[in-house]
N, C-alpha and C. Protein backbone atom coordinates (compact mmCIF):
# COMPACT_ATOMS: atom_id res chain seq x y z
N UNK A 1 -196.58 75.06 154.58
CA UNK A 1 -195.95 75.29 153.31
C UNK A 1 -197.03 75.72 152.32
N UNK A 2 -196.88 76.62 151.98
CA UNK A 2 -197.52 77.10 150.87
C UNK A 2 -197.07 77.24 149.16
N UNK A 3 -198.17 76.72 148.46
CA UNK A 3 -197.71 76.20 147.22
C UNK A 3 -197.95 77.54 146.46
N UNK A 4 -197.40 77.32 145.11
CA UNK A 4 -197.85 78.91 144.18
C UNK A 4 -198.71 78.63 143.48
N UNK A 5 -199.19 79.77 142.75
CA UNK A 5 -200.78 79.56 142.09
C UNK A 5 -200.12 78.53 140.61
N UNK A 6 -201.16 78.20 140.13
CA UNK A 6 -201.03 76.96 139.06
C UNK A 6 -200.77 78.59 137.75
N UNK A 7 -201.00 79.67 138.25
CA UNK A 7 -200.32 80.67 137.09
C UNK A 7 -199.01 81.11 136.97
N UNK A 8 -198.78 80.84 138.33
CA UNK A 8 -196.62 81.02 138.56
C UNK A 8 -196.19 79.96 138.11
N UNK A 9 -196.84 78.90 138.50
CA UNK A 9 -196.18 77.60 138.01
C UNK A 9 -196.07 77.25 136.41
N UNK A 10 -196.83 78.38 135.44
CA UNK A 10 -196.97 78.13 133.92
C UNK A 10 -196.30 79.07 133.94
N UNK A 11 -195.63 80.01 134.24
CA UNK A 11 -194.82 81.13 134.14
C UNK A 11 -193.67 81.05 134.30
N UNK A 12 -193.56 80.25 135.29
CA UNK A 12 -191.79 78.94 135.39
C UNK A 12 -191.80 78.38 134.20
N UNK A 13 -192.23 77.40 134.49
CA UNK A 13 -192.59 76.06 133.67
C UNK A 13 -192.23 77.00 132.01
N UNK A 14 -193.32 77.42 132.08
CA UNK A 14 -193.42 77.92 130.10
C UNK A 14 -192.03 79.37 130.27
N UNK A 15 -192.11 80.30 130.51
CA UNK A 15 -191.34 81.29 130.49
C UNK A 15 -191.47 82.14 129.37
N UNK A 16 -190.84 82.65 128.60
CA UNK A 16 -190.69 83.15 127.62
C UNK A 16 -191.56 83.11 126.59
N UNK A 17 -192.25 81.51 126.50
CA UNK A 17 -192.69 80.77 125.17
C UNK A 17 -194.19 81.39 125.99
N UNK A 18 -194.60 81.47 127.12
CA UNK A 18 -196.13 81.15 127.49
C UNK A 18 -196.05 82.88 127.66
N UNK A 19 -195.30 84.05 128.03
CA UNK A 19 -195.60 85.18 127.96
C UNK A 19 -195.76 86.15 126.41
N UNK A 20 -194.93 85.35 125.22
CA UNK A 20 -195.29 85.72 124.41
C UNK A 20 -196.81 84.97 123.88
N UNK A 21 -196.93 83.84 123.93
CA UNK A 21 -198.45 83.52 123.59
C UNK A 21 -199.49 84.32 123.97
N UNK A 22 -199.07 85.20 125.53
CA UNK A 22 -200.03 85.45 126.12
C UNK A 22 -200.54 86.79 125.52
N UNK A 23 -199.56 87.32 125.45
CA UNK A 23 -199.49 89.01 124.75
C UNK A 23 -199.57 89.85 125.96
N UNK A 24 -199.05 89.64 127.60
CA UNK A 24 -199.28 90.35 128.30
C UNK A 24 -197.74 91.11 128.36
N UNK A 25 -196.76 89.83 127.41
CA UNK A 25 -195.12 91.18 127.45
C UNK A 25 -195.01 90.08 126.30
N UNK A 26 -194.26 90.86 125.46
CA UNK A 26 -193.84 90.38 124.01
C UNK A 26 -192.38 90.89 123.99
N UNK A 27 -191.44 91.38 125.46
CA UNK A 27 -190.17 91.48 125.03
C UNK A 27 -189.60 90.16 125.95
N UNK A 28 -188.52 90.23 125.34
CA UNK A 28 -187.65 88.87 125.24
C UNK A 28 -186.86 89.07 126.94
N UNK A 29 -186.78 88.31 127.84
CA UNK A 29 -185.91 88.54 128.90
C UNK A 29 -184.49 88.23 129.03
N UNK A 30 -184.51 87.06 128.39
CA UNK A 30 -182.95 87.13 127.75
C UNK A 30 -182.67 87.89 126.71
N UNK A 31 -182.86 88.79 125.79
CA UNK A 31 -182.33 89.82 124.98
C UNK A 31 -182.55 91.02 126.04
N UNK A 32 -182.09 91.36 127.19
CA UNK A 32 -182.16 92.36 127.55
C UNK A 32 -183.64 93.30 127.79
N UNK A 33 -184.63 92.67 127.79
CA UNK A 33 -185.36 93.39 127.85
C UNK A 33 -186.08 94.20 126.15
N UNK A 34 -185.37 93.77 125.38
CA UNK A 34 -185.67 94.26 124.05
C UNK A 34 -186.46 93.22 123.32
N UNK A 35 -187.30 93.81 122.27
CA UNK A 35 -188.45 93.25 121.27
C UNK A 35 -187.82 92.00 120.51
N UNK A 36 -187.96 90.68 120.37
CA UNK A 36 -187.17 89.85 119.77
C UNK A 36 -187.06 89.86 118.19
N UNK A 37 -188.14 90.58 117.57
CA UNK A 37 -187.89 90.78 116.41
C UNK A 37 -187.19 91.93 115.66
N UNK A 38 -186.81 93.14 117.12
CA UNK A 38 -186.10 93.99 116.74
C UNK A 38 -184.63 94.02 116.86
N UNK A 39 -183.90 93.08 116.66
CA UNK A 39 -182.35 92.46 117.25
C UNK A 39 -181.96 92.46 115.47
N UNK A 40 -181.50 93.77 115.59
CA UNK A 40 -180.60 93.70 113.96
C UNK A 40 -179.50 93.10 114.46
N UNK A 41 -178.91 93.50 114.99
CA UNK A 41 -177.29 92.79 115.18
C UNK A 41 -176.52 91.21 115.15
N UNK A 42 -178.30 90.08 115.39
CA UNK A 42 -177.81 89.03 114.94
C UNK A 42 -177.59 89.05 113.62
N UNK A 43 -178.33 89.54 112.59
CA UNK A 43 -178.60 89.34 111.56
C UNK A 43 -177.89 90.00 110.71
N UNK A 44 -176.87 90.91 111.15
CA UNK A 44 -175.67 91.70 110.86
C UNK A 44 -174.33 90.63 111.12
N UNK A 45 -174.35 90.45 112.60
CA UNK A 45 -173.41 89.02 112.36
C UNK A 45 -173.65 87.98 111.41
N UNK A 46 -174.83 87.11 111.26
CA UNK A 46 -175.01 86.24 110.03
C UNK A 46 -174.76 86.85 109.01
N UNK A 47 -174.37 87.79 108.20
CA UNK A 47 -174.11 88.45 107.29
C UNK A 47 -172.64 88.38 107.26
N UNK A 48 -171.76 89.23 108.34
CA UNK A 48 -170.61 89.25 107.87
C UNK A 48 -169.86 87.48 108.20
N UNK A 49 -170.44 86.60 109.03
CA UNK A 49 -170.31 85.42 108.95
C UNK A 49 -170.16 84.44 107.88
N UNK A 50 -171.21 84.69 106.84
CA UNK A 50 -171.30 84.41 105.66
C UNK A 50 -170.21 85.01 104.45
N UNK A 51 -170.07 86.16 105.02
CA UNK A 51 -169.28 87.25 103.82
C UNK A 51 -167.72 86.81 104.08
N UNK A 52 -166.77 86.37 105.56
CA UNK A 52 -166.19 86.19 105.77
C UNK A 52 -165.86 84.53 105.66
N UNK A 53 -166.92 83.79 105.25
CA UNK A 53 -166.57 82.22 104.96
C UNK A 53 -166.05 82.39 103.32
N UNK A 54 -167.30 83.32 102.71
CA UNK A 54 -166.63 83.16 101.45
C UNK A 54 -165.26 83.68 100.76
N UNK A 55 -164.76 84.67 101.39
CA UNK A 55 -163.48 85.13 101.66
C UNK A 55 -162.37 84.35 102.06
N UNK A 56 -162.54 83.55 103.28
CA UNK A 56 -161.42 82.52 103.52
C UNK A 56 -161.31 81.72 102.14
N UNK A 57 -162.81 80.69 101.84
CA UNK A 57 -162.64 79.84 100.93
C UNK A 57 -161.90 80.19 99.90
N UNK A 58 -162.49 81.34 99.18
CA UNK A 58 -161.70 82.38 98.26
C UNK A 58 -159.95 82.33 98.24
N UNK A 59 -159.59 82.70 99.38
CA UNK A 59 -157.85 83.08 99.50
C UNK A 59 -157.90 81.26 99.79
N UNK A 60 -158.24 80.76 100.24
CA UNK A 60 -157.37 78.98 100.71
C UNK A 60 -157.82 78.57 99.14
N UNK A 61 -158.37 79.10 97.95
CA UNK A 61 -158.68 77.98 96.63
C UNK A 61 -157.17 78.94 95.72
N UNK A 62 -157.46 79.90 96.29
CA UNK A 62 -155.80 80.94 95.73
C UNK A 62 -154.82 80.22 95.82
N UNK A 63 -155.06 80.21 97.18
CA UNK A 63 -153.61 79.06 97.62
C UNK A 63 -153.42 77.91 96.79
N UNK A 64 -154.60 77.51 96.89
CA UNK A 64 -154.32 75.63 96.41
C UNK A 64 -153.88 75.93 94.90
N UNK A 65 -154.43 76.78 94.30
CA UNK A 65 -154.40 77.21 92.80
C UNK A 65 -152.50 77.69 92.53
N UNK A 66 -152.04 78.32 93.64
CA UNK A 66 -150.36 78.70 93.36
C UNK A 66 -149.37 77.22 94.17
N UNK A 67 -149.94 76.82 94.33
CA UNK A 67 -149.25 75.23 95.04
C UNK A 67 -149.56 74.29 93.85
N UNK A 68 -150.75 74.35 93.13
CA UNK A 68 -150.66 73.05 92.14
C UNK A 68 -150.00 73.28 91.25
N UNK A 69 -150.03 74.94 90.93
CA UNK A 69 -148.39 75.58 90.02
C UNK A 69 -146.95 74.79 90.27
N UNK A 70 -146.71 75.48 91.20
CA UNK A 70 -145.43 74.84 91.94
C UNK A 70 -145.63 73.78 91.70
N UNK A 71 -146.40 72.73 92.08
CA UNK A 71 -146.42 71.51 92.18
C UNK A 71 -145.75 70.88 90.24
N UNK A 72 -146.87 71.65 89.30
CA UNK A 72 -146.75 71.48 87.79
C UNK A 72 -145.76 71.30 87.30
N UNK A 73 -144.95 72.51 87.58
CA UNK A 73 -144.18 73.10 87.08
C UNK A 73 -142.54 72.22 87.87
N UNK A 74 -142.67 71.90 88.87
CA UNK A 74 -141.08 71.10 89.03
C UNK A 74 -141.47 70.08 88.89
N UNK A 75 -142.68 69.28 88.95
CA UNK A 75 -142.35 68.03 88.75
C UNK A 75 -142.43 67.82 86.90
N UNK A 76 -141.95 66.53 86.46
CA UNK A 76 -142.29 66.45 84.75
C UNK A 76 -143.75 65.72 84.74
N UNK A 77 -144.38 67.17 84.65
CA UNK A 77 -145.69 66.74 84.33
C UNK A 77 -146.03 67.15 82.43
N UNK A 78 -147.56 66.94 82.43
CA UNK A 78 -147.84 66.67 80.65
C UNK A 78 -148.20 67.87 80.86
N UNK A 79 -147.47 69.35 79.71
CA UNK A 79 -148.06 70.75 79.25
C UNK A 79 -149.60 70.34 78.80
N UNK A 80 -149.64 69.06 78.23
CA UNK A 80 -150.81 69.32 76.79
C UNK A 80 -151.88 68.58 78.19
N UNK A 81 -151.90 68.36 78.91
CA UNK A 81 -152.90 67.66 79.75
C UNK A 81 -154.13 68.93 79.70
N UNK A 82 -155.00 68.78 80.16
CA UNK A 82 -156.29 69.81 80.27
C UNK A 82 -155.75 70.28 82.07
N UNK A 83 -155.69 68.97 82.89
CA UNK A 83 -155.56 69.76 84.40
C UNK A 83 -154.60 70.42 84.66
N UNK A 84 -153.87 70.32 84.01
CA UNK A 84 -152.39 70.82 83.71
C UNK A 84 -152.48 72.34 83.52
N UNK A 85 -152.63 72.24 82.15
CA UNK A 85 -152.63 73.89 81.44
C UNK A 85 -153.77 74.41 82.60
N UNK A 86 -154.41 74.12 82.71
CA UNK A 86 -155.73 74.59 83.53
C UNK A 86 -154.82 75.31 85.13
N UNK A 87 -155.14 74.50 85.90
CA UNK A 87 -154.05 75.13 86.90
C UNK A 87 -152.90 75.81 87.05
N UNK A 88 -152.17 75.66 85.57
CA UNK A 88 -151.20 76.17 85.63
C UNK A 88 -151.23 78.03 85.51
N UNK A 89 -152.68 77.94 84.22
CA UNK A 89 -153.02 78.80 83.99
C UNK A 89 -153.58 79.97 85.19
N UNK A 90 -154.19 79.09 86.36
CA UNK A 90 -154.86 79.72 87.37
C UNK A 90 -154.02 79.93 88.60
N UNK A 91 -153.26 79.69 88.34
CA UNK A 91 -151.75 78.96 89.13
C UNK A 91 -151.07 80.83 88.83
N UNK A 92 -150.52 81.17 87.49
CA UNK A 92 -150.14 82.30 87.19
C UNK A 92 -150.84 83.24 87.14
N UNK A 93 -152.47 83.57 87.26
CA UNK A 93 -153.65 84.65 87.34
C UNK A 93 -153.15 84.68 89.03
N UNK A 94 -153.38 83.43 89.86
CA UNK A 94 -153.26 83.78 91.47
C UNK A 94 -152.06 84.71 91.41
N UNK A 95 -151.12 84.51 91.36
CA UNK A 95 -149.50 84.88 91.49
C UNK A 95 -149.40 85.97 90.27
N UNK A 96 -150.07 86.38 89.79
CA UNK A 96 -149.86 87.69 88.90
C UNK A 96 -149.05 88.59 89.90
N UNK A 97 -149.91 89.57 91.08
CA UNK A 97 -149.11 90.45 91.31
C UNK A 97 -147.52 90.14 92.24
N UNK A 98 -147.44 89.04 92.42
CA UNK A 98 -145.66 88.39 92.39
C UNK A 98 -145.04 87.89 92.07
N UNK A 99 -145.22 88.16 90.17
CA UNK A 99 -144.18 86.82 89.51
C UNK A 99 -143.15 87.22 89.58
N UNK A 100 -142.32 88.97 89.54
CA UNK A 100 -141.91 89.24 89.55
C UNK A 100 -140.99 90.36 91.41
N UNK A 101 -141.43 89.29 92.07
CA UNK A 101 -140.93 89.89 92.91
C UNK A 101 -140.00 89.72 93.44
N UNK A 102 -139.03 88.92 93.33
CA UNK A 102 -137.85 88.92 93.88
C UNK A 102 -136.99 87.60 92.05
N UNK A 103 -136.01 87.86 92.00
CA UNK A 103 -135.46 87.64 90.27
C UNK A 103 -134.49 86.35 90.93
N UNK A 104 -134.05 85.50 90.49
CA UNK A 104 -133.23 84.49 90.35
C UNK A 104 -132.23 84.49 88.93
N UNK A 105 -131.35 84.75 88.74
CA UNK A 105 -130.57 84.82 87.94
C UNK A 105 -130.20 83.00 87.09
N UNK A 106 -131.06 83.52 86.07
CA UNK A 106 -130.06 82.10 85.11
C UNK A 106 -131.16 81.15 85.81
N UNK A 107 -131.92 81.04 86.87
CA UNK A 107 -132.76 80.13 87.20
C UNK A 107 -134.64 80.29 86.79
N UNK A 108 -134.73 80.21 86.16
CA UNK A 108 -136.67 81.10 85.44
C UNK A 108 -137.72 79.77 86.83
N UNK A 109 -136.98 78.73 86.69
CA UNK A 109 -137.97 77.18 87.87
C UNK A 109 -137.69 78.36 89.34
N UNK A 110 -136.80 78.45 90.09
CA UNK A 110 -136.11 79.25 90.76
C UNK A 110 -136.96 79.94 91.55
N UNK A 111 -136.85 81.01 90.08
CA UNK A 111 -138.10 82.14 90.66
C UNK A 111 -139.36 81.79 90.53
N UNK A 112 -139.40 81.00 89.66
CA UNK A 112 -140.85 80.73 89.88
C UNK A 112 -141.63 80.35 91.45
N UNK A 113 -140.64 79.35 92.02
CA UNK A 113 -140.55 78.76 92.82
C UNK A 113 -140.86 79.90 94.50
N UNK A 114 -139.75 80.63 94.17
CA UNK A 114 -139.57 81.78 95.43
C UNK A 114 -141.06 82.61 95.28
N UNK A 115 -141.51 83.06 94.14
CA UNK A 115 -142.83 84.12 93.83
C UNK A 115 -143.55 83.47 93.91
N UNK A 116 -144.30 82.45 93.29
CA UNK A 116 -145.58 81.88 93.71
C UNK A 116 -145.58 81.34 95.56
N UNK A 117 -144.02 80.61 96.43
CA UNK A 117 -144.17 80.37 97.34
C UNK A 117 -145.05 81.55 98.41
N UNK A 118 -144.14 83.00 97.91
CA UNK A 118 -144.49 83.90 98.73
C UNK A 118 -146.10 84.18 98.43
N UNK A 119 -146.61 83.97 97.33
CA UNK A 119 -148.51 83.99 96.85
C UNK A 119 -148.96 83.35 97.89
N UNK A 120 -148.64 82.13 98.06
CA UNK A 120 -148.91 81.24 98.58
C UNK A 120 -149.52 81.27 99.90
N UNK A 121 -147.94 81.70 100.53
CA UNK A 121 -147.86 81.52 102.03
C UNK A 121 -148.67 83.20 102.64
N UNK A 122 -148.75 84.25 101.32
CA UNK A 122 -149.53 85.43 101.76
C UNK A 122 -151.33 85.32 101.96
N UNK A 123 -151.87 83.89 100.57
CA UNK A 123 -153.05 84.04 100.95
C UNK A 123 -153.73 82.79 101.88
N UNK A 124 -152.44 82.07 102.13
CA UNK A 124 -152.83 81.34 103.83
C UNK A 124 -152.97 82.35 104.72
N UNK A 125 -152.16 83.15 105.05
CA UNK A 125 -151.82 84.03 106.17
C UNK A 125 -153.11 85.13 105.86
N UNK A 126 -153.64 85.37 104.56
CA UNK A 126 -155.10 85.92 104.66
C UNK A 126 -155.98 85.70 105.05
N UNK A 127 -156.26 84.23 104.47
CA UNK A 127 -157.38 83.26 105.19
C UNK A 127 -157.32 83.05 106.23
N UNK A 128 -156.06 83.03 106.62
CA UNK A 128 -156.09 83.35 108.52
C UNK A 128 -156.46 84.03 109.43
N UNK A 129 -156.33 85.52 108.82
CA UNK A 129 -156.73 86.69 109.29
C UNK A 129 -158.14 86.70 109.42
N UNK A 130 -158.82 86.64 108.23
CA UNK A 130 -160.19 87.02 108.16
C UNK A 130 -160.71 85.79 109.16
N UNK A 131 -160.66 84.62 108.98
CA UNK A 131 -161.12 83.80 110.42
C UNK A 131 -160.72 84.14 111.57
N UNK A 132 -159.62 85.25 112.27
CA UNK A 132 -159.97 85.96 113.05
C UNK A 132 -160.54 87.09 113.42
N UNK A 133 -161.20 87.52 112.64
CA UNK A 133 -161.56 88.89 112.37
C UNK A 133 -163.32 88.49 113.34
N UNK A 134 -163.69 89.50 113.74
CA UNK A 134 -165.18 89.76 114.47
C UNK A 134 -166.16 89.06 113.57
N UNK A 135 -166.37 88.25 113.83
CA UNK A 135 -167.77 87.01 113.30
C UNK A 135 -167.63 86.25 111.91
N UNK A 136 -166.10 86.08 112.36
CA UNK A 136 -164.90 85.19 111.03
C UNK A 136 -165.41 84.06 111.68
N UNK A 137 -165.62 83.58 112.48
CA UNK A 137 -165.82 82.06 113.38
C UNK A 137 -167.08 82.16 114.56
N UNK A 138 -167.54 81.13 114.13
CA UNK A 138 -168.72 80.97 115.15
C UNK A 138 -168.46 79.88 116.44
């Protein structure tokens, strides 16, 4: 039986970590054969990774912002409260482009109710999307 030189055995042993120390190959063998500091594409994913967290958070604080509406607004809560007017206020900026999208006659709670739901349930179903979208989830 013949053993291997004590230089194969640091070449196992270390791999990757002991050929770049060495400077006799400085490309990566698990990246394909390519330079490890030349790999844009992780660093393109960490990017839209990042760009796409803040986007979900974004549409799910939309959401919460047209639900604490709804929420305000049928139950008898205080107008003059600060969290009140506050949400309510951010509550109707979310739901701007559907206050008016479908009318309730003689009912103003009604519609309110039907237009902000549909805000609602559109920027869940956003935040959904973009967490499936290519490097929405890690």
């Amino acid at each position: 039986m013949r053993l291997p030189s004590p230089r194969k055995l640091d070449d196992r042993v270390l791999g990757d970590r002991f050929r770049g120390s060495g400077g006799r190959d400085d490309t990566d063998s698990r990246a394909g054969g390519r330079r490890p500091h030349g790999d844009r594409g992780a660093g393109r994913t960490q990017v839209l990774h990042v760009v796409y967290l803040v986007a979900r958070v974004v549409f799910l604080l939309l959401a919460l912002a047209v639900g604490l509406g709804i929420v305000f607004t049928l139950t008898p809560s205080n107008p003059d409260n600060g969290l009140v007017r506050t949400s309510l206020s951010l509550a109707e900026t979310a739901a701007g482009p559907f206050q008016d999208l479908f009318t309730v006659d003689g009912d103003p709670e009604r519609a309110l109710l039907v237009n902000y739901s549909v805000a609602g349930v559109l920027y869940l179903l956003t935040a959904a999307l973009v967490t499936r979208l290519p490097g929405g989830r890690r």
